[in-house]
Protein backbone atom coordinates (compact mmCIF):
# COMPACT_ATOMS: atom_id res chain seq x y z
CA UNK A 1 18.77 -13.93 -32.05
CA UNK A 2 19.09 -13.39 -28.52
CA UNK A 3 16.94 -11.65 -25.89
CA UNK A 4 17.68 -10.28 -21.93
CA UNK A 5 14.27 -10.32 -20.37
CA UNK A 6 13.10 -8.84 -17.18
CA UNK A 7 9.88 -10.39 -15.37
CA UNK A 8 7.34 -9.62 -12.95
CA UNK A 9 6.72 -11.88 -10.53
CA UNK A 10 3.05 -12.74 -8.46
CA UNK A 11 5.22 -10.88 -5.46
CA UNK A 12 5.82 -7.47 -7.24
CA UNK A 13 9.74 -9.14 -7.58
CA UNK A 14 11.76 -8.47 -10.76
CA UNK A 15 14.08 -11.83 -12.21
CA UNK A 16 16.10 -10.85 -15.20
CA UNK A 17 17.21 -13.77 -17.53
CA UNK A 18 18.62 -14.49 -21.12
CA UNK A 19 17.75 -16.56 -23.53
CA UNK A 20 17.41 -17.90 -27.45
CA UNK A 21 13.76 -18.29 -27.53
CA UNK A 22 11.66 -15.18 -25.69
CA UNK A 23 8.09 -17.28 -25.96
CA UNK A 24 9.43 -20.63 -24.69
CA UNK A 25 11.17 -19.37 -21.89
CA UNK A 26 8.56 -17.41 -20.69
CA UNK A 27 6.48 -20.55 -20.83
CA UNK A 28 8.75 -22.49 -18.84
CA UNK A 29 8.42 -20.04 -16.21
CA UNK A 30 5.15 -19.45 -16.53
CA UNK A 31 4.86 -23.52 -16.27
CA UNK A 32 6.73 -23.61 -13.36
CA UNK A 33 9.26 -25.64 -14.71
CA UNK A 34 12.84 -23.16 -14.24
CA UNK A 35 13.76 -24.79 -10.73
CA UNK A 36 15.05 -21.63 -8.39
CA UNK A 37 13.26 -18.46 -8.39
CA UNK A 38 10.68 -17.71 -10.63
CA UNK A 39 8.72 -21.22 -9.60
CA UNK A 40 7.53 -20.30 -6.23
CA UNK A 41 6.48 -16.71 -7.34
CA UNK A 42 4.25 -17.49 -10.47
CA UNK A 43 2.55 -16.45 -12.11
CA UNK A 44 5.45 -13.79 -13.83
CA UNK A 45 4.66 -11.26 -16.68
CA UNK A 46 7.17 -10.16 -19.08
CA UNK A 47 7.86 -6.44 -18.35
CA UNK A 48 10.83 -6.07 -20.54
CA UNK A 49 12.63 -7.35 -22.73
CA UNK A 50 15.65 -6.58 -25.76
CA UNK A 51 17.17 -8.23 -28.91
CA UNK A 52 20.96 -9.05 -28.85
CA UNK A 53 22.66 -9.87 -31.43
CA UNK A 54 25.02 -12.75 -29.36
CA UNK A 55 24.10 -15.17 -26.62
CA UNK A 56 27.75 -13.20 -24.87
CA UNK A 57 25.46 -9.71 -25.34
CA UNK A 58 22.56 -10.85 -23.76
CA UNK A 59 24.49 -12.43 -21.04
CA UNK A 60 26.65 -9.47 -20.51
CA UNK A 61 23.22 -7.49 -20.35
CA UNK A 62 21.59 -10.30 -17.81
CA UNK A 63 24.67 -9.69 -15.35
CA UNK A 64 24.91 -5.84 -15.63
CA UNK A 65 21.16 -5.33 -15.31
CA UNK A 66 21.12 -8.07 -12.02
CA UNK A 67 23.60 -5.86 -10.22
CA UNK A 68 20.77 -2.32 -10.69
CA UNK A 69 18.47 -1.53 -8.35
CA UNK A 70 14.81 -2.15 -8.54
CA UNK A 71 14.61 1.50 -9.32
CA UNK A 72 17.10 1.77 -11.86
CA UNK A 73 15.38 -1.19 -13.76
CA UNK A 74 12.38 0.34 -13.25
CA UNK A 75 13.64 3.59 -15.30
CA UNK A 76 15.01 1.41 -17.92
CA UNK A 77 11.38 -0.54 -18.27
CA UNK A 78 9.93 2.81 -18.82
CA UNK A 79 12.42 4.25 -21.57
CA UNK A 80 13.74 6.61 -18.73
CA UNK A 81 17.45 6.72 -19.94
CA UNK A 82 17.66 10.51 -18.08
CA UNK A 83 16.96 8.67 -14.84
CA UNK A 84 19.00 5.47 -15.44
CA UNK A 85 22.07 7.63 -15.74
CA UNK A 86 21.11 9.65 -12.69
CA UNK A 87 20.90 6.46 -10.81
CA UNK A 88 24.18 5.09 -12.07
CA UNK A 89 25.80 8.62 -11.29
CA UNK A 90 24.22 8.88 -7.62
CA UNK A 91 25.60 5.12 -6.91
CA UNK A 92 29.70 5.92 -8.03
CA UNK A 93 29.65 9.40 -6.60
CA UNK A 94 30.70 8.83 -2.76
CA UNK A 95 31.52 11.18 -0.67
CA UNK A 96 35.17 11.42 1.32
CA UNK A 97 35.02 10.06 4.45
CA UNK A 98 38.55 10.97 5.11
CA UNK A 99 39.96 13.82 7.89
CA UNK A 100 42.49 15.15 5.66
C-alpha cells in the first residue's frame, strides 16, 4: 500500500508527498528530519491523505496534485469534487487574444 499525502505546515503552507508508510513519514517530518521544506515550517498536520494501490499511482497523484492551486487542493481536502472540476475548467479555458 501506498499513500499521496497533503500537509499543513506551522505557516498555513500545503507540501504534498508520497510514500509506503503514512505514520512514519509523517514522523519524519514532524521530527524534522526530511531535509528541504517541511523542516523549517514544523510543526505540519496531515490534512489529507489517499490509498494507492502502486508506489507509480501515488507518485503520479504527488505530481498532478503539486501542479493545483492552493484552492483547488483546498476543494479536494474538503470532498468538493464540483469545485475541483470548476477550477480545472476555469484554468484550460483561455480566452483568444488574437485580432482575427
Amino acid at each position: 500500500m501506498f499513500w499521496v499525502y497533503i500537509l499543513r505546515c506551522a505557516d498555513g503552507s500545503y507540501y504534498t508527498g508520497h510514500t509506503d508508510n503514512l505514520e512514519w513519514r509523517i514522523g519524519q517530518h514532524q521530527a524534522g528530519e526530511c531535509e528541504g521544506y517541511t523542516a523549517t515550517r514544523r510543526p505540519v498536520v496531515l490534512a489529507w491523505s489517499q490509498a494507492c494501490v502502486t508506489r507509480e499511482e501515488a507518485l503520479s497523484a504527488e505530481r498532478q496534485i503539486k501542479g493545483w492551486s492552493r484552492m483547488k487542493k483546498e476543494a479536494m481536502m474538503r470532498g468538493d469534487w464540483t469545485e475541483v472540476s470548476r477550477l480545472a475548467r476555469s484554468k484550460s479555458v483561455h480566452p483568444s487574444t488574437g485580432l482575427s
